[in-house]
N, C-alpha and C. Protein backbone atom coordinates (compact mmCIF):
# COMPACT_ATOMS: atom_id res chain seq x y z
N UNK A 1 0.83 -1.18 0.00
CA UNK A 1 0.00 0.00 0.00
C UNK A 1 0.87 1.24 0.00
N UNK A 2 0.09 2.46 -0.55
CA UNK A 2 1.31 3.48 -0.67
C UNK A 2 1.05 4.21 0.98
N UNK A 3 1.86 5.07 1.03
CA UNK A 3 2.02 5.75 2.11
C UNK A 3 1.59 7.14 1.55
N UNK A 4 1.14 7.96 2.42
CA UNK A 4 0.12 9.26 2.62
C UNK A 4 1.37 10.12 1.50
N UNK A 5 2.88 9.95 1.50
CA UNK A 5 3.72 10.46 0.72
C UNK A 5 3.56 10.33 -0.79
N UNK A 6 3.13 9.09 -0.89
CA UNK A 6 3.00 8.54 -2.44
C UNK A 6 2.15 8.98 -3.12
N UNK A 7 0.47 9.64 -2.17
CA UNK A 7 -0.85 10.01 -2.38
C UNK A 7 -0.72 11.29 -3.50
N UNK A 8 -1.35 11.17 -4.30
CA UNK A 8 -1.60 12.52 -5.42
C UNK A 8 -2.35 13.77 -4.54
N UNK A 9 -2.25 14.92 -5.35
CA UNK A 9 -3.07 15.67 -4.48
C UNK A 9 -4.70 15.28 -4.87
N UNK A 10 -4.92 14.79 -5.63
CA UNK A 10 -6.26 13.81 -6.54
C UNK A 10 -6.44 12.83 -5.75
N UNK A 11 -5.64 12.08 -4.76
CA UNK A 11 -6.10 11.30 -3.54
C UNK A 11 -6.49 12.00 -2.70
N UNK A 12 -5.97 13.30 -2.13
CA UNK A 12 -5.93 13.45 -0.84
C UNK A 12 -7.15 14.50 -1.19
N UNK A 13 -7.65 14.96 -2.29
CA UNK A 13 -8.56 15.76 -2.43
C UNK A 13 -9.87 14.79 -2.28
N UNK A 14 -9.92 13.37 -2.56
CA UNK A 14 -10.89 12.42 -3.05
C UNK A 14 -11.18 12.51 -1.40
N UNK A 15 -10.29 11.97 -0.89
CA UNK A 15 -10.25 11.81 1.00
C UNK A 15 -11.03 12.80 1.63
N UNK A 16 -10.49 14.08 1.11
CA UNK A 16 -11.32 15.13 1.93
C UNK A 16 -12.92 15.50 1.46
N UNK A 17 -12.57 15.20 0.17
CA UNK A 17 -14.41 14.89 0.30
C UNK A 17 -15.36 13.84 0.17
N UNK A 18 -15.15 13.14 0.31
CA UNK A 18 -15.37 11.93 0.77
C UNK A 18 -15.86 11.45 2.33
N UNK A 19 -14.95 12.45 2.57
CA UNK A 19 -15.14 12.34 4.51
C UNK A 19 -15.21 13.54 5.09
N UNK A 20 -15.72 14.60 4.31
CA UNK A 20 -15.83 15.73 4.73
C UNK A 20 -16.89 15.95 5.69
N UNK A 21 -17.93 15.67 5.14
CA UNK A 21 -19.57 16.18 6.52
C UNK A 21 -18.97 15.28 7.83
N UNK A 22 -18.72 14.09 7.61
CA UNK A 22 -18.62 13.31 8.68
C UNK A 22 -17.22 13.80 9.31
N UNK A 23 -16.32 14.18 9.03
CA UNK A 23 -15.49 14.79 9.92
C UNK A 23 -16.08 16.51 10.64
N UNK A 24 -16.41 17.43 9.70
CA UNK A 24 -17.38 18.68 10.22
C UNK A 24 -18.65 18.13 11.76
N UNK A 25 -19.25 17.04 11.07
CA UNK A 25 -20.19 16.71 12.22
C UNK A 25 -19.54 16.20 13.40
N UNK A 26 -17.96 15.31 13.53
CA UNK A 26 -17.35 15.07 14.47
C UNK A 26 -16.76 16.62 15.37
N UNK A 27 -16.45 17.48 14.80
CA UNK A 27 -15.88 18.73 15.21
C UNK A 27 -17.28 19.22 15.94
N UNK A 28 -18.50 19.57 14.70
CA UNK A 28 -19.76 20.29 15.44
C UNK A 28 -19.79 19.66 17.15
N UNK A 29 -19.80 18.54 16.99
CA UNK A 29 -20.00 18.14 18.51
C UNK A 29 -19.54 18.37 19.65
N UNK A 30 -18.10 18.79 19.71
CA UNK A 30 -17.99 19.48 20.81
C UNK A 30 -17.30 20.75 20.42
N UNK A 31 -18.09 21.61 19.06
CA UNK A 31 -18.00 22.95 19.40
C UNK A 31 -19.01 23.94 19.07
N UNK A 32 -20.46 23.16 18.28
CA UNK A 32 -21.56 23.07 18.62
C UNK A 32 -21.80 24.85 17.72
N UNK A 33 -20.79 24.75 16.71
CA UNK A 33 -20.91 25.58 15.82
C UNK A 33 -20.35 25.14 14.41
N UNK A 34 -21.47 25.35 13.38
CA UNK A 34 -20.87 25.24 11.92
C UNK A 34 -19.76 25.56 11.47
N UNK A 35 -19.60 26.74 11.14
CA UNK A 35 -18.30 27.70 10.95
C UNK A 35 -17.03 27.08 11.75
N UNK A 36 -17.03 26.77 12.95
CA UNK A 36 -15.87 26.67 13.49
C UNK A 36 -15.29 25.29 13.49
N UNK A 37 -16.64 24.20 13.31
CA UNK A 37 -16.05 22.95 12.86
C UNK A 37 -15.37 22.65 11.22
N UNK A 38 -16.01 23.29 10.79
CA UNK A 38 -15.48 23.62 9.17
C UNK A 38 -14.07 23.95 9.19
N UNK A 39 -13.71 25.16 9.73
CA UNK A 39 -12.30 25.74 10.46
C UNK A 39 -11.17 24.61 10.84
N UNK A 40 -12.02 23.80 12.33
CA UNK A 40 -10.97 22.80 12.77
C UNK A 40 -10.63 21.94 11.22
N UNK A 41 -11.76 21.27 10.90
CA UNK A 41 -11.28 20.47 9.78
C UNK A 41 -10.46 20.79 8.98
N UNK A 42 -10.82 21.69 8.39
CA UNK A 42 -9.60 22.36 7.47
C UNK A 42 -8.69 22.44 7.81
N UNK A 43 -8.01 23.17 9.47
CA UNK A 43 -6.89 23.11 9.75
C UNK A 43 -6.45 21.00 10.10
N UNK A 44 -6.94 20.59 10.47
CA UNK A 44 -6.66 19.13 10.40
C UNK A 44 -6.07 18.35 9.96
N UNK A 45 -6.73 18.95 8.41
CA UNK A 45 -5.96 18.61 7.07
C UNK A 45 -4.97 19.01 6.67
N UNK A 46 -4.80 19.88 6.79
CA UNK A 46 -3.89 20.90 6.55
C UNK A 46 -2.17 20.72 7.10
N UNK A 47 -2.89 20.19 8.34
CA UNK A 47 -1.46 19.75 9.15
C UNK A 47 -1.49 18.26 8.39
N UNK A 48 -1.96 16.99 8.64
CA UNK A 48 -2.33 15.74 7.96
C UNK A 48 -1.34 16.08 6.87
N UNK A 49 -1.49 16.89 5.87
CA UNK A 49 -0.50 17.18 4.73
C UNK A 49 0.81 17.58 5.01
N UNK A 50 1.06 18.59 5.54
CA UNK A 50 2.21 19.26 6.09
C UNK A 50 2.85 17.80 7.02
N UNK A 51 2.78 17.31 7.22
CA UNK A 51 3.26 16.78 8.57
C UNK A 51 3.38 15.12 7.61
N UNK A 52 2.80 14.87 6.65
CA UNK A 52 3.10 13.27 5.82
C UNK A 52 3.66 12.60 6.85
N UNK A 53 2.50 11.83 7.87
CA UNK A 53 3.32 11.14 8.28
C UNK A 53 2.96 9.68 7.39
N UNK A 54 3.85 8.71 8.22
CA UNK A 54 3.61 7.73 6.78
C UNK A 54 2.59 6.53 6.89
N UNK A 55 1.73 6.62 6.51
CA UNK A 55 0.56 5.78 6.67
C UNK A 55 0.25 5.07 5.76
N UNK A 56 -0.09 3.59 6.65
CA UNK A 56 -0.12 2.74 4.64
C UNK A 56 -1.43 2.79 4.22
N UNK A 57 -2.55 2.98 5.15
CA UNK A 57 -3.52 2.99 4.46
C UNK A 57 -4.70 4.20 4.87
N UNK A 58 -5.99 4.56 4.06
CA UNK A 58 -6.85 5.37 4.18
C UNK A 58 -7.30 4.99 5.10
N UNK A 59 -7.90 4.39 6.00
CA UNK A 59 -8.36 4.13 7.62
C UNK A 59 -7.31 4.70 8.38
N UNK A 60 -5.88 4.23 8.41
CA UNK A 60 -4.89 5.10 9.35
C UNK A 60 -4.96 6.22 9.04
N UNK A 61 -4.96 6.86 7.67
CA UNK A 61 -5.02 7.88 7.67
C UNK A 61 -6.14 8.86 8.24
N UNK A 62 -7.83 8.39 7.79
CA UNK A 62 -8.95 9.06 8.73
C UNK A 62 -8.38 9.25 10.63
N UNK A 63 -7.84 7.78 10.65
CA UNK A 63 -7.80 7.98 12.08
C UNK A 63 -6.82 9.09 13.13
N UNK A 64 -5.97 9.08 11.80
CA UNK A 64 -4.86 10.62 12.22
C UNK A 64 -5.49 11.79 12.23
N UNK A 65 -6.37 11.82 11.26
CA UNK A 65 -7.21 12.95 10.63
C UNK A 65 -7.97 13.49 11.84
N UNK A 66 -9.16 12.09 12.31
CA UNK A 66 -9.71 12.26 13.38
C UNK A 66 -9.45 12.97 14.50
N UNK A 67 -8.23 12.41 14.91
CA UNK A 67 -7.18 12.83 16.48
C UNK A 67 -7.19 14.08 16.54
N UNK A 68 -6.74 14.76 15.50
CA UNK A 68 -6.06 15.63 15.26
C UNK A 68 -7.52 16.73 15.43
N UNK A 69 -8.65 16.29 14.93
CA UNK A 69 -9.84 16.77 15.21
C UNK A 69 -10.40 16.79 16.49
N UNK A 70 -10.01 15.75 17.15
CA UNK A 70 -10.11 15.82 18.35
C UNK A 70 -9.80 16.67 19.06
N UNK A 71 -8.65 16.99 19.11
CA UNK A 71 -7.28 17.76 20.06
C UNK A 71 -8.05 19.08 19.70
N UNK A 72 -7.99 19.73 18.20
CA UNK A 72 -7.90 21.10 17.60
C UNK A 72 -9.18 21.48 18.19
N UNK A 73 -10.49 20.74 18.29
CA UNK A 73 -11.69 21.37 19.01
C UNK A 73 -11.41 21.05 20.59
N UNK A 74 -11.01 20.57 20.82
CA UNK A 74 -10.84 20.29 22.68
C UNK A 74 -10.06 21.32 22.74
N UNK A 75 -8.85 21.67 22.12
CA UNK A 75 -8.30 23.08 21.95
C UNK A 75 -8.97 24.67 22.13
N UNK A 76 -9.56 24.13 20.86
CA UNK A 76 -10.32 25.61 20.58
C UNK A 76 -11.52 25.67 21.54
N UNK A 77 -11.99 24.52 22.41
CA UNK A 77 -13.27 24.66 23.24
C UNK A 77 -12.52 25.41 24.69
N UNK A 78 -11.25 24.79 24.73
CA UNK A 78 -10.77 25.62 25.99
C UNK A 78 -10.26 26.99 26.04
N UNK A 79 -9.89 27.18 25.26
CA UNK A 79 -9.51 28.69 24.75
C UNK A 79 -10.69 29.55 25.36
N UNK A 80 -12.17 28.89 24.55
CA UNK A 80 -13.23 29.92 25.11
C UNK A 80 -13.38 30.20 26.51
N UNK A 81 -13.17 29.26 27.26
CA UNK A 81 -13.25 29.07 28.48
C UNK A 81 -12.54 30.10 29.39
C-alpha cells in the first residue's frame, strides 16, 4: 500500500471529500458551531498534509485525521473558556 507520501493531491482531495460532513459533524460536537467545525477540519488537514506522516492505508489515515480533530476542538473549546 502506498504511504500518505505517495498520495496525489487527486487522492488526498478524493479523501477530503469523501469524509468531509462526517469529519465537520465530528468537530460540530464538541464545538456546537458550523463555521468553526469547518475551520478545525480544514486546519486538520492541513497539518495531515504538512506533517506526511507515513501511513499505509486510508483508515490510518482518517484515524490521524480524526485525532487531530479531536485535540484542535478540545483546543479551541478551551480557549473559550
Amino acid at each position: 500500500m502506498a504511504t500518505v507520501n505517495a498520495w496525489t493531491v487527486a487522492d488526498l482531495s478524493a479523501l477530503y471529500m469523501a469524509n468531509r460532513s462526517s469529519l465537520i459533524s465530528q468537530a460540530r460536537r464538541t464545538l456546537r458551531n458550523e463555521q468553526d467545525a469547518i475551520e478545525v477540519v480544514q486546519e486538520a488537514f492541513l497539518k495531515f498534509m504538512l506533517a506526511a506522516p507515513e501511513l499505509d492505508s486510508e483508515d490510518r489515515a482518517l484515524a490521524y485525521i480524526r485525532t487531530s480533530i479531536n485535540n484542535l476542538s478540545l483546543n479551541r473549546y478551551r480557549d473559550w473558556e
